[in-house]
Protein backbone atom coordinates (compact mmCIF):
# COMPACT_ATOMS: atom_id res chain seq x y z
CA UNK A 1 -24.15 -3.06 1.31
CA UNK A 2 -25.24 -6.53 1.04
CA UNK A 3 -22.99 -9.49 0.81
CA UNK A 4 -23.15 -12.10 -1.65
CA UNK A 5 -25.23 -14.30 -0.43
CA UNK A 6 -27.51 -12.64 1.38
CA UNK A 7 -28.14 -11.31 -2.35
CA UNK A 8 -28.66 -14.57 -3.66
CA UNK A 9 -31.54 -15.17 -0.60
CA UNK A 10 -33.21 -11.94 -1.11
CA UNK A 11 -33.09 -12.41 -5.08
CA UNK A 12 -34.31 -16.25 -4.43
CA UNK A 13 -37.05 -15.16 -2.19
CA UNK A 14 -38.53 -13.01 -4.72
CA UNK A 15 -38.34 -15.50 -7.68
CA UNK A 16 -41.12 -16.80 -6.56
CA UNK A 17 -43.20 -14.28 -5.24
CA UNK A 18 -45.19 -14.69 -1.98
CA UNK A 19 -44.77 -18.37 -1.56
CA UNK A 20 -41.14 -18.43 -0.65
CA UNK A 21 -40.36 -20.55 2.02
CA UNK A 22 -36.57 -22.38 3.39
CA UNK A 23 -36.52 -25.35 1.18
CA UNK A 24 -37.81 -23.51 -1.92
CA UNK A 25 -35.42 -20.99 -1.28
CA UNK A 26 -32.35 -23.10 -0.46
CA UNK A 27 -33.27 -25.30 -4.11
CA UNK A 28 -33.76 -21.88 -6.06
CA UNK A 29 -30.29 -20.83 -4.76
CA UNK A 30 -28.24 -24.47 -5.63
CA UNK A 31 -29.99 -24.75 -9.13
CA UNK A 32 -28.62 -20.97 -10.01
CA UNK A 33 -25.55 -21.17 -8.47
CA UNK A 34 -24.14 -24.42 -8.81
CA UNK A 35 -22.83 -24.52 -5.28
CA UNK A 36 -25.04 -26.28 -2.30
CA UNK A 37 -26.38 -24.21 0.39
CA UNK A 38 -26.48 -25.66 4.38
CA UNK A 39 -29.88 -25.28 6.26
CA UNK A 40 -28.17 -23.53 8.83
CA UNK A 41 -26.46 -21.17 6.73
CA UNK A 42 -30.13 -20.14 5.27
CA UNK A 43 -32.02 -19.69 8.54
CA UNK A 44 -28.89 -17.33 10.59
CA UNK A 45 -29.24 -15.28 7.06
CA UNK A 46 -33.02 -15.10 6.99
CA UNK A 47 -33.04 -13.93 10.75
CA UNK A 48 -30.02 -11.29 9.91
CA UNK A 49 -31.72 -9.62 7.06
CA UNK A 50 -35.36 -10.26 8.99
CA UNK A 51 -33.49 -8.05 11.93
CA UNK A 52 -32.19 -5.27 9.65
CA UNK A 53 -35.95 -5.05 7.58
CA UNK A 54 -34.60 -6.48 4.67
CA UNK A 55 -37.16 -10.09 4.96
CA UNK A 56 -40.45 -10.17 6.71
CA UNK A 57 -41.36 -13.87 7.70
CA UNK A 58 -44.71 -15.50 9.30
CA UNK A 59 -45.77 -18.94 9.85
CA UNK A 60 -47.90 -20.31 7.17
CA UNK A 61 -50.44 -23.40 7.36
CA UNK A 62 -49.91 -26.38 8.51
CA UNK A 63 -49.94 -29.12 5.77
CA UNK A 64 -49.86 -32.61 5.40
CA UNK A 65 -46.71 -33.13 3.03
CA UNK A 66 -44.72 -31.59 5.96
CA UNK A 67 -46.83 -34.40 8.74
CA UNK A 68 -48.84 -31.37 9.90
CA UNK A 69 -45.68 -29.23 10.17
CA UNK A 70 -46.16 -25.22 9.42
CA UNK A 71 -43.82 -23.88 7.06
CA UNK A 72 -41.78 -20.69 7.63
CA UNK A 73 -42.84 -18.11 4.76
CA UNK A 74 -40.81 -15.19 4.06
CA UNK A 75 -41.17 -12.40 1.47
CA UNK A 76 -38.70 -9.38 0.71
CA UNK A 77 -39.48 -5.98 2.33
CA UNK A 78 -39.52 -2.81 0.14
CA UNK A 79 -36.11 -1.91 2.24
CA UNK A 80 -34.27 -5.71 0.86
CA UNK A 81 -35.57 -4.30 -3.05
CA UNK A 82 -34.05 -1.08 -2.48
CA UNK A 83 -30.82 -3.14 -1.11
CA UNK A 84 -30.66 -5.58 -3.83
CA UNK A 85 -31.26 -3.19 -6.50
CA UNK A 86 -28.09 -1.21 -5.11
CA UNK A 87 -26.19 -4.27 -5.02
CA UNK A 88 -26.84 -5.57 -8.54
CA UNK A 89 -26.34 -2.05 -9.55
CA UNK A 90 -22.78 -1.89 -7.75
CA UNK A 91 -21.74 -5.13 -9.45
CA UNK A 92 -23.12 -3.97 -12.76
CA UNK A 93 -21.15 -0.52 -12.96
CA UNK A 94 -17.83 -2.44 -11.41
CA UNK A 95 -17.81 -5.10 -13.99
CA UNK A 96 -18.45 -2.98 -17.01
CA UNK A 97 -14.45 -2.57 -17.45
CA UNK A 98 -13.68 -6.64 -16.46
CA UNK A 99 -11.61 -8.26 -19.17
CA UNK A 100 -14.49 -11.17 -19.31
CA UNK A 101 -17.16 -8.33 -20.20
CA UNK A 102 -15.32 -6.21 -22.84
CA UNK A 103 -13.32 -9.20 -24.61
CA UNK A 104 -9.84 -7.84 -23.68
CA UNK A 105 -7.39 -11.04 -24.22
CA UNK A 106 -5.47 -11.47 -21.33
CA UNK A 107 -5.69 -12.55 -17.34
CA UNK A 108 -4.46 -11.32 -14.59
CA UNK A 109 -2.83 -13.88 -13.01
């Protein structure tokens, strides 16, 4: 099973299809989830799920925004749909009974 994050990367990298790169990644995942998102952090969870088949990356083009500098592309395998379907699916069926998804008053404190 996934972890969070790594959800939020694969989910991220598909948003925008086959151009998915770090930074466009990294900004998809802070505008959605409110919460900033360290380089670092981005590229040890890229090569993870890259190592387990989830992510397939390649070096694109150089270009001249980046001074000549390639960027890293990456795009989701059909193994990281299959994981992030289950995922969403798991947190779908668990939070079906959640007090914040049926209207129950009440928290548990």
């Amino acid at each position: 099973m996934l972890g969070e994050f790594e959800y939020l990367l694969i989910t991220a990298t598909a948003s925008p299809g086959d151009e998915a790169y770090g930074a466009a990644i990294r900004e998809e995942i802070q505008k959605n989830t409110r919460r900033s998102c360290s380089i670092g952090a981005l590229y040890t969870t890229i090569d993870r799920l890259e190592q387990k088949g989830l992510l397939r990356t390649w070096m694109g083009a150089a270009t001249p925004e980046r001074g000549g500098r390639s960027k890293r592309m990456v795009r989701v395998t059909s193994k990281g749909v299959a994981a992030a379907k289950d995922f969403y699916q798991a947190v779908t069926r668990i939070s079906q009974g959640a007090s914040w998804v049926t209207g129950r008053a009440g928290e548990v404190s």
